[in-house]
N, C-alpha and C. Protein backbone atom coordinates (compact mmCIF):
# COMPACT_ATOMS: atom_id res chain seq x y z
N UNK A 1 116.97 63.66 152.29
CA UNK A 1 116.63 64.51 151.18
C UNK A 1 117.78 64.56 150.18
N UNK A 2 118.86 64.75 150.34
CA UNK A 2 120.11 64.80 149.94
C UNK A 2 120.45 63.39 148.88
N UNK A 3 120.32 62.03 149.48
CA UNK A 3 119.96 61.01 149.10
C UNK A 3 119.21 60.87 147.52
N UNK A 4 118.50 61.44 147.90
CA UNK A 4 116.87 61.33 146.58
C UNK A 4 117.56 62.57 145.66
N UNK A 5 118.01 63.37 145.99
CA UNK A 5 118.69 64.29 145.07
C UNK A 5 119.30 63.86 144.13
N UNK A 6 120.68 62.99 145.34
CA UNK A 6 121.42 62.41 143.79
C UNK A 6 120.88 61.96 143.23
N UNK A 7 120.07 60.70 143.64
CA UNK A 7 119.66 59.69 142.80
C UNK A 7 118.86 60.17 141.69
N UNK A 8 118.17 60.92 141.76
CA UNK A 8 117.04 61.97 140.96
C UNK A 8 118.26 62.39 139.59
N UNK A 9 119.22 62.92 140.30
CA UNK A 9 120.14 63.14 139.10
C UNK A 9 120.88 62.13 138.58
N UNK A 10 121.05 60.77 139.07
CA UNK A 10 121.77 59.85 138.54
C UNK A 10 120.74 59.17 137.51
N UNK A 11 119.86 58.99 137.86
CA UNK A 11 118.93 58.44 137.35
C UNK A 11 117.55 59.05 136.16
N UNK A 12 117.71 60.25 136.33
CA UNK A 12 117.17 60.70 135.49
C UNK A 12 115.31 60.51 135.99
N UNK A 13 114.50 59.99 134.63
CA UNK A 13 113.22 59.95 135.32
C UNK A 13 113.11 58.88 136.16
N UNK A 14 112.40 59.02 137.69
CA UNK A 14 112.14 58.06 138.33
C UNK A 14 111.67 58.83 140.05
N UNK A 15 111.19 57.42 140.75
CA UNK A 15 110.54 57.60 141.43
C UNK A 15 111.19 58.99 142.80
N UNK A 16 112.62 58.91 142.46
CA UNK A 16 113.33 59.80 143.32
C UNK A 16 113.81 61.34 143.11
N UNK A 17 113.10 61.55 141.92
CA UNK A 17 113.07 63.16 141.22
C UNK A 17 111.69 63.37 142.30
N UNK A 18 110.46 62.81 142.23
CA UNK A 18 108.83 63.10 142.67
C UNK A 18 109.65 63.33 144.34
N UNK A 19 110.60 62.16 144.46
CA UNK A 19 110.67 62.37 146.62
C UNK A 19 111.58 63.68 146.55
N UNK A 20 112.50 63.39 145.63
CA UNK A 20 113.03 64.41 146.78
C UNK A 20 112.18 65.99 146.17
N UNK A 21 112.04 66.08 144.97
CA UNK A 21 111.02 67.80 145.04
C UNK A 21 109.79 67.73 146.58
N UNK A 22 109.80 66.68 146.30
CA UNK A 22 108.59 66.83 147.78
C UNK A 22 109.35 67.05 148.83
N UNK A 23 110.04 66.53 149.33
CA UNK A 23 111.52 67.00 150.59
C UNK A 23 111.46 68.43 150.19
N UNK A 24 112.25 68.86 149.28
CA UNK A 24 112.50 70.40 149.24
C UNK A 24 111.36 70.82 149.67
N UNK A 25 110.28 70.59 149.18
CA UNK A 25 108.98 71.57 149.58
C UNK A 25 108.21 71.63 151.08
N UNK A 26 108.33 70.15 151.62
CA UNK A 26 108.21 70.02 153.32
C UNK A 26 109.03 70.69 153.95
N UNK A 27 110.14 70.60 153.31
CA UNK A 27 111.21 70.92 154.78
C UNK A 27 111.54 72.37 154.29
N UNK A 28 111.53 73.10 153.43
CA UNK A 28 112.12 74.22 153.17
C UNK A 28 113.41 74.54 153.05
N UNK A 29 114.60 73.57 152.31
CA UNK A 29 115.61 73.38 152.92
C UNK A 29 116.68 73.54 151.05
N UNK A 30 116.97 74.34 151.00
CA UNK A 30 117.53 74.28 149.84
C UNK A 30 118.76 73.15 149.48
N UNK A 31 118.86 72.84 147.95
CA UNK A 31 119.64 71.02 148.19
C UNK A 31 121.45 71.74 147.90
N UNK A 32 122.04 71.30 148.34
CA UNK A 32 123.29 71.18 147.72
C UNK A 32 123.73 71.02 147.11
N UNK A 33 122.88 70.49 146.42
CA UNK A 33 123.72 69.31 144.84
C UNK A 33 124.04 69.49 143.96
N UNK A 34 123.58 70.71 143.32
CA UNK A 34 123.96 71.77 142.46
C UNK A 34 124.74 72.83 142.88
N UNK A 35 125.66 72.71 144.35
CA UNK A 35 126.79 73.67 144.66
C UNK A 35 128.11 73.29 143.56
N UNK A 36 128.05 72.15 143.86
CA UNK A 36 129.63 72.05 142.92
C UNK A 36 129.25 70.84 141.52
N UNK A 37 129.52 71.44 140.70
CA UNK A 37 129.44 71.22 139.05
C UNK A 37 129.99 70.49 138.26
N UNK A 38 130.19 69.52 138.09
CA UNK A 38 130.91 68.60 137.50
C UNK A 38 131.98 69.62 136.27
N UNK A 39 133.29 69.56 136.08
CA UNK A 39 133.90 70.12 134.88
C UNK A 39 134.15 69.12 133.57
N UNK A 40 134.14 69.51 132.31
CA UNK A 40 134.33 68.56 131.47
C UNK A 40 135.80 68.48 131.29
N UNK A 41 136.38 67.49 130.60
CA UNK A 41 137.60 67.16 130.56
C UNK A 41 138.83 68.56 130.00
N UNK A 42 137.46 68.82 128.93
CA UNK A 42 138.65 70.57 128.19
C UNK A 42 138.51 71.45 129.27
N UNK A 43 137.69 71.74 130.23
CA UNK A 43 137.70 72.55 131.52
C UNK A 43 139.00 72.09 132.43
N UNK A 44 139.10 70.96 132.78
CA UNK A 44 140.09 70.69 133.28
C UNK A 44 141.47 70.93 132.79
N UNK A 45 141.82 70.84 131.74
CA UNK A 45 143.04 70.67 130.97
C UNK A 45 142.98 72.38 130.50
N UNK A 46 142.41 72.93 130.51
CA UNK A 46 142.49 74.51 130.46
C UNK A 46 142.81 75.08 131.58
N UNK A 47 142.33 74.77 132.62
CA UNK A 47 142.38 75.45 133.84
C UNK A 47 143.97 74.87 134.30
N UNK A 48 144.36 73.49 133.75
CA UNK A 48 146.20 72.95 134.31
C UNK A 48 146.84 74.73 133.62
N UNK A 49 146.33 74.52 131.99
CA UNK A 49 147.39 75.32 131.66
C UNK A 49 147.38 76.90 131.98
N UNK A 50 146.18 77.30 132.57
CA UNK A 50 146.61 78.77 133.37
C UNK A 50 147.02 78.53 134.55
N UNK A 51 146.81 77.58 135.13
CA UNK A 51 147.73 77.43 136.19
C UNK A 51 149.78 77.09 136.07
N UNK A 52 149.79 77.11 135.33
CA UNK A 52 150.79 76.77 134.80
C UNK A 52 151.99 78.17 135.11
N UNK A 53 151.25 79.29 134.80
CA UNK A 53 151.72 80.48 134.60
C UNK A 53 152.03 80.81 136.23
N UNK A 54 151.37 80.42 137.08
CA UNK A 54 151.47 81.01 138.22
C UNK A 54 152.82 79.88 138.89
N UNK A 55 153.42 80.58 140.39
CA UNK A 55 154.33 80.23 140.68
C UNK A 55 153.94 79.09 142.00
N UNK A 56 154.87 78.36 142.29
CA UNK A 56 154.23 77.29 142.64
C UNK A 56 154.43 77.81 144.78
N UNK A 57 153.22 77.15 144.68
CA UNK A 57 152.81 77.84 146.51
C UNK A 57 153.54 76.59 147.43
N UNK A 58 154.00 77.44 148.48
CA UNK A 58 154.67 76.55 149.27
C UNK A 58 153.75 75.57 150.16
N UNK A 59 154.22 74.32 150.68
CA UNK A 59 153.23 73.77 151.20
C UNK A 59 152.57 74.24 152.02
N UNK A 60 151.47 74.16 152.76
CA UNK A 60 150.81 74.09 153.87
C UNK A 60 150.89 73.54 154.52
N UNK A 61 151.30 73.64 156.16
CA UNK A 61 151.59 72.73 156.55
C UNK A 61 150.16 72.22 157.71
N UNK A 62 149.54 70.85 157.62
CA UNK A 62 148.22 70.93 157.97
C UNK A 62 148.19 70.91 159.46
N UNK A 63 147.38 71.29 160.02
CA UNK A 63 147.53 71.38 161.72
C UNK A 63 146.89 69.72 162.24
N UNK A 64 148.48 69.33 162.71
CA UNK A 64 148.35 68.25 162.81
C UNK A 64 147.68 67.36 164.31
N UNK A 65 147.03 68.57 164.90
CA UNK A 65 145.92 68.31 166.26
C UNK A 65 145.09 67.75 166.40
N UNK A 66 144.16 67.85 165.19
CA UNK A 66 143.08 67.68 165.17
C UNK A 66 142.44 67.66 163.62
N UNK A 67 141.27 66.51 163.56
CA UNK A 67 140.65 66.36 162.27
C UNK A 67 139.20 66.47 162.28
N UNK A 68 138.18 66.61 161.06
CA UNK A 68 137.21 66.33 161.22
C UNK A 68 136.86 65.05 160.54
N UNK A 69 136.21 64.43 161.35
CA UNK A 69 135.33 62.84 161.14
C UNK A 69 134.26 63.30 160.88
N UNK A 70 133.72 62.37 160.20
CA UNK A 70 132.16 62.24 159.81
C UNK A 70 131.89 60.68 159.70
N UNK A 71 130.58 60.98 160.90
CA UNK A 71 129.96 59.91 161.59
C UNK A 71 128.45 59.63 160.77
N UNK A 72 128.09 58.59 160.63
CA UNK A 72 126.81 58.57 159.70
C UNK A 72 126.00 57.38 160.90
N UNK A 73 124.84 57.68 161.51
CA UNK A 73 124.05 56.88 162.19
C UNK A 73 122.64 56.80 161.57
N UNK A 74 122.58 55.23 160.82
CA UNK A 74 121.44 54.31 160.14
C UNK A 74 120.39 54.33 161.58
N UNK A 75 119.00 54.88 161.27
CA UNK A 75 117.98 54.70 161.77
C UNK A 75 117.00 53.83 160.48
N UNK A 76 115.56 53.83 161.10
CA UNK A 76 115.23 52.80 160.00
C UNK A 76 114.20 53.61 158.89
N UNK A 77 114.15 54.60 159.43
CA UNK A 77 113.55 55.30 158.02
C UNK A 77 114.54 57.18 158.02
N UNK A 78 115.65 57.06 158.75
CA UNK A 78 116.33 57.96 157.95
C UNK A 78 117.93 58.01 158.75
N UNK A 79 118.88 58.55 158.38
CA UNK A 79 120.29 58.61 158.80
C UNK A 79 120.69 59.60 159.43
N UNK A 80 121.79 60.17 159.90
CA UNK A 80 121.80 61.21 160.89
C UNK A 80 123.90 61.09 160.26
N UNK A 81 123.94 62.71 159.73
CA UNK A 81 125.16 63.26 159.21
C UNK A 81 125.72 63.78 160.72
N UNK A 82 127.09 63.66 161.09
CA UNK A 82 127.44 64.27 162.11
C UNK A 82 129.03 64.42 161.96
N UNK A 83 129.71 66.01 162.04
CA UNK A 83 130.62 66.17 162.32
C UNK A 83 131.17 66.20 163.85
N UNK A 84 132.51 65.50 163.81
CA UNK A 84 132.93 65.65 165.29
C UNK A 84 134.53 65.76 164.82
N UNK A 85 134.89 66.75 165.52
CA UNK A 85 136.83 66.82 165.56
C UNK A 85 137.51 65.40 166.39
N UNK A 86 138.47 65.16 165.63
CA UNK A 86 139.36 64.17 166.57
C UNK A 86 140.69 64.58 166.98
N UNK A 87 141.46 64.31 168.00
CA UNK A 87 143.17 64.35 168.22
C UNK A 87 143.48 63.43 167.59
N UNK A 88 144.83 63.73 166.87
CA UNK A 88 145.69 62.78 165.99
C UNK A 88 146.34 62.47 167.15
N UNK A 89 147.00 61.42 167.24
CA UNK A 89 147.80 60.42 167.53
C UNK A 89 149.09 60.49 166.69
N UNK A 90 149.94 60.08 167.43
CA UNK A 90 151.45 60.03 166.95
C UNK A 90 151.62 59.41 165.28
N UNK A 91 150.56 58.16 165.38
CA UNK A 91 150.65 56.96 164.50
C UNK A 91 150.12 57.58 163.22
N UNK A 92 148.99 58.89 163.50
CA UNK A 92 148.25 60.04 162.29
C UNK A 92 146.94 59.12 162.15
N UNK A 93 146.64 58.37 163.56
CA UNK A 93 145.27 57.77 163.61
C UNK A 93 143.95 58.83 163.92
C-alpha cells in the first residue's frame, strides 16, 4: 500500500493514485506519506538561521550495543517490512 502511495504522488495521474485509494479503503489503514513534508529551500535556510541563536548541544553518545536493521522479504505479489535489533561488533558491523 505504501508503495502505490508514493508512486501516486510521484507520478501524479495514473494507475497508482486508483490502487492505492483502494488499499486505504480495504485495509483501513491510514498512509504515512503525508507524515513528513517535504521543506522548500527558504524553509530550510530559515530554520539554519534560528538555529543559529541557540547553543550548540553536546554530542550524544549513540549506544553502541545494538542497532535496528530493516529486513525487506520479496514474495510474489507483495513484500514483508521487518524490524530486527542487531549487536555491533567491535569492527561497528
Amino acid at each position: 500500500m505504501k508503495t502505490a502511495e508514493f508512486l501516486s504522488r510521484l507520478k501524479g495521474r495514473s494507475r497508482h493514485n486508483t490502487q492505492a485509494a483502494v488499499l486505504r479503503e480495504d485495509s483501513g489503514i491510514h498512509s504515512i506519506v503525508d507524515l513528513i513534508r517535504p521543506q522548500e529551500p527558504w524553509e530550510l535556510c530559515l530554520n539554519a538561521l534560528f538555529n543559529l541563536e541557540e547553543e550548540p548541544q553536546a554530542p550524544v553518545k549513540a549506544s553502541a550495543e545494538l542497532r535496528l536493521a530493516w529486513f525487506i522479504t520479496f514474495y510474489p505479489s507483495k513484500c514483508i517490512l521487518q524490524p530486527r535489533e542487531q549487536k555491533i561488533n567491535a569492527k561497528g558491523e
